[in-house]
Protein backbone atom coordinates (compact mmCIF):
# COMPACT_ATOMS: atom_id res chain seq x y z
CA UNK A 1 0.64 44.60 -7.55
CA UNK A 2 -0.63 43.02 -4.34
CA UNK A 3 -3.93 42.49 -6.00
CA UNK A 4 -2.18 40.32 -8.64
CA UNK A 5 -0.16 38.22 -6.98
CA UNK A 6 -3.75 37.21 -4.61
CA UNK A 7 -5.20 36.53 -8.11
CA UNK A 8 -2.54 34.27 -8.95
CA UNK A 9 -2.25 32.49 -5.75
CA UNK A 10 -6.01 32.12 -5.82
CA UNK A 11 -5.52 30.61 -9.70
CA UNK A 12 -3.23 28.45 -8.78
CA UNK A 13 -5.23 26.91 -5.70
CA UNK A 14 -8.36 26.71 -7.05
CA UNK A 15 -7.79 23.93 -8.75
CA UNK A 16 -6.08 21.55 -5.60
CA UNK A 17 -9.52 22.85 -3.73
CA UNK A 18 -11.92 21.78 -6.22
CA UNK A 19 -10.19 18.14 -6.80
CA UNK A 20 -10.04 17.84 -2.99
CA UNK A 21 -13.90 19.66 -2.58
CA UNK A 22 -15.23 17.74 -5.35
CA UNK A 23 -13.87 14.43 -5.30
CA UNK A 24 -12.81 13.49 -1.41
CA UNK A 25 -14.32 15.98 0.70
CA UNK A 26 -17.84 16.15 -0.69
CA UNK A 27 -18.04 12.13 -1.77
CA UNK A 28 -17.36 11.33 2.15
CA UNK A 29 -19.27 13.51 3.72
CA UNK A 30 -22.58 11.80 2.15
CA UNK A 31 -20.44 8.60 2.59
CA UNK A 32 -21.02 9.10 6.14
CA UNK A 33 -24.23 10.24 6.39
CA UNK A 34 -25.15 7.14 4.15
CA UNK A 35 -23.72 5.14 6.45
CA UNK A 36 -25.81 6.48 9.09
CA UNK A 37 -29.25 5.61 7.41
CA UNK A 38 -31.48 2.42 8.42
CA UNK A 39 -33.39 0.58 6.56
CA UNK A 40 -37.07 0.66 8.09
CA UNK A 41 -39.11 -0.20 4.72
CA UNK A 42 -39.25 0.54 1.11
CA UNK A 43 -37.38 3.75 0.41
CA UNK A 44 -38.03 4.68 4.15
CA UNK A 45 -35.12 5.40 6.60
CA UNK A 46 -34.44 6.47 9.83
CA UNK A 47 -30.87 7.63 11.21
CA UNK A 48 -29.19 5.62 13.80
CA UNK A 49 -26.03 3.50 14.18
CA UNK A 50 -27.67 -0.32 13.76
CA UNK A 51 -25.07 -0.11 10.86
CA UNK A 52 -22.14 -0.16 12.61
CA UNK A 53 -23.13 -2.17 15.64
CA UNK A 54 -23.74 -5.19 12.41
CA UNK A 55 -20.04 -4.20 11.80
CA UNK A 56 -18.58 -5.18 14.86
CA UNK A 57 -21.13 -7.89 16.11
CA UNK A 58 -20.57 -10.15 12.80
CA UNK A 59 -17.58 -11.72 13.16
CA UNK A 60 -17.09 -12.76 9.66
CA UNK A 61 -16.62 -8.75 9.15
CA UNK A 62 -14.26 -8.51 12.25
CA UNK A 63 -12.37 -11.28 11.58
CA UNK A 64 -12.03 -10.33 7.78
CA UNK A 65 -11.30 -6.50 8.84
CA UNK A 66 -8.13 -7.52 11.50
CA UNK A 67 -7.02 -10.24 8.72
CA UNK A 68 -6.79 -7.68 6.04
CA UNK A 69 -5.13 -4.83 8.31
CA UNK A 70 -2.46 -7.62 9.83
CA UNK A 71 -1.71 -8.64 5.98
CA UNK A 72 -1.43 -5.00 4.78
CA UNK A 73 1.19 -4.34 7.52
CA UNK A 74 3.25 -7.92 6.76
CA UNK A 75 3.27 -6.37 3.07
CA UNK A 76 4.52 -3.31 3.65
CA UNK A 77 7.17 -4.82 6.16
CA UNK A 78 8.46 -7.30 3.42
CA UNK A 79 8.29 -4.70 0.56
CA UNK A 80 10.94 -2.55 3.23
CA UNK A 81 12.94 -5.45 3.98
CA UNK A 82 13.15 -5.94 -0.04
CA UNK A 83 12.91 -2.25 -1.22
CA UNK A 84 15.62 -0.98 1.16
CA UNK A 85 18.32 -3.11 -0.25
CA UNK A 86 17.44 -1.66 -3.44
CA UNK A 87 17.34 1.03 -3.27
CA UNK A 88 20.68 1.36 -1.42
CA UNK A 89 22.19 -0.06 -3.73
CA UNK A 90 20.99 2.41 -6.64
CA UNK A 91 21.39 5.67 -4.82
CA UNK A 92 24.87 4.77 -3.27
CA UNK A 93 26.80 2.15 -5.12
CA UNK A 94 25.69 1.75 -9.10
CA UNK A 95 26.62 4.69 -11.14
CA UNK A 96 26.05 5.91 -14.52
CA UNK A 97 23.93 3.66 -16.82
CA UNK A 98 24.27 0.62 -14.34
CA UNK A 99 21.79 2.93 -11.87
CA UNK A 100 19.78 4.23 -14.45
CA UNK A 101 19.38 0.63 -15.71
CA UNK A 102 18.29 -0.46 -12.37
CA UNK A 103 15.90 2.17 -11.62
CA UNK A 104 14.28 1.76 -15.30
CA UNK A 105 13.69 -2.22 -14.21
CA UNK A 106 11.51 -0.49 -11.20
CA UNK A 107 9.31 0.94 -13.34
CA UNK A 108 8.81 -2.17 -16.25
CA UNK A 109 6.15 -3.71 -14.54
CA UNK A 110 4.08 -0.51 -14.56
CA UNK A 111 3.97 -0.01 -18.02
CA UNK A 112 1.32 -2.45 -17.90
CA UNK A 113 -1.98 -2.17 -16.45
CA UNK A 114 -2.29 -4.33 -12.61
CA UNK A 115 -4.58 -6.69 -14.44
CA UNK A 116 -1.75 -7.96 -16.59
CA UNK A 117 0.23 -7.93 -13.94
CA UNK A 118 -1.77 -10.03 -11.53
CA UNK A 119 -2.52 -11.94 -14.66
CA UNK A 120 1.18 -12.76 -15.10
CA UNK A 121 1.68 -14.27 -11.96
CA UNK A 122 -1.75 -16.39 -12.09
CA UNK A 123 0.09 -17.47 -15.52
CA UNK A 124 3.59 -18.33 -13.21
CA UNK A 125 1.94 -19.59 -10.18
CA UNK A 126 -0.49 -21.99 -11.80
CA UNK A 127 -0.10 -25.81 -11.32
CA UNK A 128 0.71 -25.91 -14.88
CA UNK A 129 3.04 -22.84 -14.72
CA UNK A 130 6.51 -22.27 -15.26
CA UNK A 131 7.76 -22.76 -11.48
CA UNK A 132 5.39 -25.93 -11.08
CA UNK A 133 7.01 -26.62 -14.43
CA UNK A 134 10.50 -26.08 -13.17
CA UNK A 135 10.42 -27.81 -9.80
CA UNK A 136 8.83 -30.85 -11.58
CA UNK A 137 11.96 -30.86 -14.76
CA UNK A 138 14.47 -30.15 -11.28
CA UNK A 139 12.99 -33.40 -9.23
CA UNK A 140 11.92 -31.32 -6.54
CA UNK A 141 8.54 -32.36 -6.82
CA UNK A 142 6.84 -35.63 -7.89
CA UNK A 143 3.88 -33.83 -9.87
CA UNK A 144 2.17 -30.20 -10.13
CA UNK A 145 2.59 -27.79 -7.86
CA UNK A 146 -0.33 -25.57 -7.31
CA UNK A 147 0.91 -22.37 -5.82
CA UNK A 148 -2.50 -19.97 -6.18
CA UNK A 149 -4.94 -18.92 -3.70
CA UNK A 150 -3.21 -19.02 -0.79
CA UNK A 151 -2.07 -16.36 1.55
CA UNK A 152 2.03 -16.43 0.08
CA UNK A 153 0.53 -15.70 -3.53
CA UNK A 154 -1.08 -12.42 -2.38
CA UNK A 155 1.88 -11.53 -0.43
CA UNK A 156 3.86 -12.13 -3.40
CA UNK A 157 1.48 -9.81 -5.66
CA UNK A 158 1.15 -7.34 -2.63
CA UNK A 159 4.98 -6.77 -2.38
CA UNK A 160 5.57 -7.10 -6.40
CA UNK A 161 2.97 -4.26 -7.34
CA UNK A 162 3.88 -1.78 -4.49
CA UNK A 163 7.82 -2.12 -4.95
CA UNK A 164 8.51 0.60 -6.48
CA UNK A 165 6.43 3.13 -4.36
CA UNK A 166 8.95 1.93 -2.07
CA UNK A 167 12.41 2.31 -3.85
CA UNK A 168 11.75 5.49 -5.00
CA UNK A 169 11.72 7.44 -1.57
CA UNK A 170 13.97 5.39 -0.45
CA UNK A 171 16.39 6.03 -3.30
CA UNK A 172 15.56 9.70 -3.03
CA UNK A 173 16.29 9.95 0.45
CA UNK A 174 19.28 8.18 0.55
CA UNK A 175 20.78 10.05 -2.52
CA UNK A 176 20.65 12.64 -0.13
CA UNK A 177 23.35 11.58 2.33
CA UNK A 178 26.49 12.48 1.50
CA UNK A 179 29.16 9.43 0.83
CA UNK A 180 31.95 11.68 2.86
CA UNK A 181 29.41 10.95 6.62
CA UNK A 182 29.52 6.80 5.84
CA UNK A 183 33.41 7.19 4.46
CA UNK A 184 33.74 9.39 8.79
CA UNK A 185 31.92 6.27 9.84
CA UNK A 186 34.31 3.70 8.77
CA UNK A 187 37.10 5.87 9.50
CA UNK A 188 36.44 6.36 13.43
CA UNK A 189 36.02 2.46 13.47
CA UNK A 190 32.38 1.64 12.65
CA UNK A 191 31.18 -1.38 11.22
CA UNK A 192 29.08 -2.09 8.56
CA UNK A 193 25.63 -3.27 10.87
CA UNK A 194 26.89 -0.38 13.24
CA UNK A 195 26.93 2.61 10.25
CA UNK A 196 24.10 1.17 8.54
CA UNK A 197 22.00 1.23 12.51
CA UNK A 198 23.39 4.70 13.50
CA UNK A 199 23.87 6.84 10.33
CA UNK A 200 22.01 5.02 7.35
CA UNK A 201 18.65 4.15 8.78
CA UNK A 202 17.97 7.24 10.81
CA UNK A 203 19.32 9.50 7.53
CA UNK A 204 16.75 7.39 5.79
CA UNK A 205 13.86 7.91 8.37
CA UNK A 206 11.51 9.90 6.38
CA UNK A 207 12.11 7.65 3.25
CA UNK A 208 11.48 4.76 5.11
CA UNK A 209 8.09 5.98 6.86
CA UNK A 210 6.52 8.00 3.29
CA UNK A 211 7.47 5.12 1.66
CA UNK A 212 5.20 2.53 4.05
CA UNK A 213 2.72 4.53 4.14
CA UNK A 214 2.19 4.51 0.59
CA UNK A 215 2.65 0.76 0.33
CA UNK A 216 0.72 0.04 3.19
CA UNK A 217 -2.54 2.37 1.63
CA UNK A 218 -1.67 0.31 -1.80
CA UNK A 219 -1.98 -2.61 0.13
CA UNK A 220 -5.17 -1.83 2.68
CA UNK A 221 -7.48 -0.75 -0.68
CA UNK A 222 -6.27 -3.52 -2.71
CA UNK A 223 -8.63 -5.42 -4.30
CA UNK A 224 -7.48 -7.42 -7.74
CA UNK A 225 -4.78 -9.36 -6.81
CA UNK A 226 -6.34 -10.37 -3.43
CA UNK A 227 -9.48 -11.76 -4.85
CA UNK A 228 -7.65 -13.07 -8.34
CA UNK A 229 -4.55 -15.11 -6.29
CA UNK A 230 -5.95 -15.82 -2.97
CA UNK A 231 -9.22 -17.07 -4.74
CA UNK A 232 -12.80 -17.04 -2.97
CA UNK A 233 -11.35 -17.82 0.38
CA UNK A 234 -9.24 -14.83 0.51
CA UNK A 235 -11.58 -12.85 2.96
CA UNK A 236 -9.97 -9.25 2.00
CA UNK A 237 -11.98 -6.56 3.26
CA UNK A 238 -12.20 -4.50 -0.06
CA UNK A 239 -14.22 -7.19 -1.47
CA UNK A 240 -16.57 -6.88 1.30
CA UNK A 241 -17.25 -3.13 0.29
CA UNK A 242 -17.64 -4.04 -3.17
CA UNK A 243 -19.63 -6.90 -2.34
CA UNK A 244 -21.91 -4.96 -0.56
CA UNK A 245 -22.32 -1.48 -2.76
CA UNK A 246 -22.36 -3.51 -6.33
CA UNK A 247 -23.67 -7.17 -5.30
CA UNK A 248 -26.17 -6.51 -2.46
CA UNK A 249 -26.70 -2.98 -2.86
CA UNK A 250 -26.61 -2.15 0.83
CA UNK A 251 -25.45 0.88 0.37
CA UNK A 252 -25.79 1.87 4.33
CA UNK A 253 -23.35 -1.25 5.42
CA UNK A 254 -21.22 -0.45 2.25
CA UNK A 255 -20.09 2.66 3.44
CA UNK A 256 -19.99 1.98 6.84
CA UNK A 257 -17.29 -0.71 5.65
CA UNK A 258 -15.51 2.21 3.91
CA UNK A 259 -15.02 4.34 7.13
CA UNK A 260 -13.80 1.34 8.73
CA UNK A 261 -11.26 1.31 6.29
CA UNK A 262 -10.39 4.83 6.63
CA UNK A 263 -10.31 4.93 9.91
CA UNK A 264 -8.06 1.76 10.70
CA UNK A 265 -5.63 3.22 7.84
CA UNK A 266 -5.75 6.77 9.44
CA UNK A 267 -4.87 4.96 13.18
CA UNK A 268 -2.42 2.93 11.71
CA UNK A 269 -0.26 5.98 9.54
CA UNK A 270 -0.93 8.27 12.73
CA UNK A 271 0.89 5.37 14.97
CA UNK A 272 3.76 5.45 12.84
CA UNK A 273 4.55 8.96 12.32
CA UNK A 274 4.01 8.42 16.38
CA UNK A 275 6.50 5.69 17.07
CA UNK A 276 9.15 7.22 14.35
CA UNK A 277 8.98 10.77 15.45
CA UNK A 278 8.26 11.67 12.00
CA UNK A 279 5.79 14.03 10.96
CA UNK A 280 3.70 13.79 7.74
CA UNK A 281 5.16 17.52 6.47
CA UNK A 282 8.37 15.97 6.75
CA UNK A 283 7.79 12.46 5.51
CA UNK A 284 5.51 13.65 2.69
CA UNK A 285 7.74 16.41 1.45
């Protein structure tokens, strides 16, 4: 009987290990040691780390690397400051088909593919577009307004396509806390900012730091709606990486880019979980 149950466990894992094996584990390994191959001549190489000292002694790549990391964190603080809102409101104050209603709006704009999206607000941002439109018919502005490739249209397409990986942990989390604790709150004499500070937000910890985490990955490995609203100035580092593996074909500097990547996001995600007291079994679960 022992014996079985093994068998079944092993069944039922073998699976999650070959999908992690096959497609993450294996892929970066050879990532890595890619990145760890010079150029010396045709189809010769020698291992060493020229690589990543062109990394960090180009400052076009530094520059673009801290721009996209400091952009990616101003995302996922405005998608919070948005999201949380939100999400309070649907897991403590709309009932019945009101909340379901709500929650179903969440999920609308990913019933279409992120091109379409991105499209759709290329379509609204234009200079011929329905807010340039709109502001010109209101007075507010003497002729088109031309509100693409800039730095507020990707933050705009940022926040809008990780939304709802933020109000759903949020909502889940804060389902969880029971109306009878805020009802206590009020009742010993708390105030609204006080409750929300002392009972609220800390209840809603792990919601808050799974779901910025998420958004802020989204956000880091991003790569349509930075190039398609912020134009060819955007300097994001994904394109960089595809720029590089599919333009150039420098593989080596390609994936050298792509552990930079990893490694910023795993510093960043590790500081948080440090600075929250969270851990990623509890955030995660």
């Amino acid at each position: 009987m022992q014996a079985a149950h093994r068998l079944g466990f092993v069944l039922l894992l073998t699976p999650l290990v070959l999908w992690l094996a096959l497609l993450i584990i294996i892929p970066h390994i050879d990532m890595f040691f890619v990145s760890l191959r010079e150029r010396v001549g045709v189809g010769e190489y020698e291992t060493s780390l020229a690589n990543y000292r062109t990394f960090l002694e180009e400052p076009l790549y530094l520059m673009t690397f801290a721009r996209t990391a400091v952009m990616s964190v101003l995302a996922t603080a405005l998608t919070l400051l948005i999201g949380f809102p939100v999400a309070y409101y649907i897991a403590k104050i709309a009932r019945g088909r009101v909340r379901s209603a709500l929650f179903l709006l969440c999920l609308v704009p990913f019933w279409v593919s992120e091109l379409v999206r991105t499209f759709g607000w290329m379509i609204l941002l234009r200079e011929t577009g329905v807010f340039s439109s709109f502001l010109q018919w209101a007075g507010l502005a003497q002729g088109p307004v031309e509100m693409l490739y800039n730095d507020a249209a990707i933050m705009v397409g940022l926040v809008y396509t990780s939304m709802l990986f933020m109000v759903v942990p949020l909502v889940t989390t804060l389902d969880s806390l029971d109306d009878a604790v805020i009802e206590a709150g009020y009742d010993l004499g708390g105030s609204g900012p006080s409750i929300l500070r002392e009972i609220v937000i800390p209840h809603a910890m792990p919601g808050i730091v799974s779901g910025s985490i998420v958004v802020f990955m989204l956000s880091l490995g991003n790569y349509l709606t930075p190039i398609m609203l912020g134009g060819k100035d955007s300097l994001w580092f994904t394109e960089l990486i595809y720029s590089q593996f599919i333009v150039r074909f420098n593989w080596e500097l390609g994936a050298v880019f792509g552990f930079m990547l990893l490694i910023l996001s795993s510093v960043i995600v590790w500081g948080t979980l440090r600075l929250t007291g969270q851990t990623l079994e509890k955030t995660m679960g």
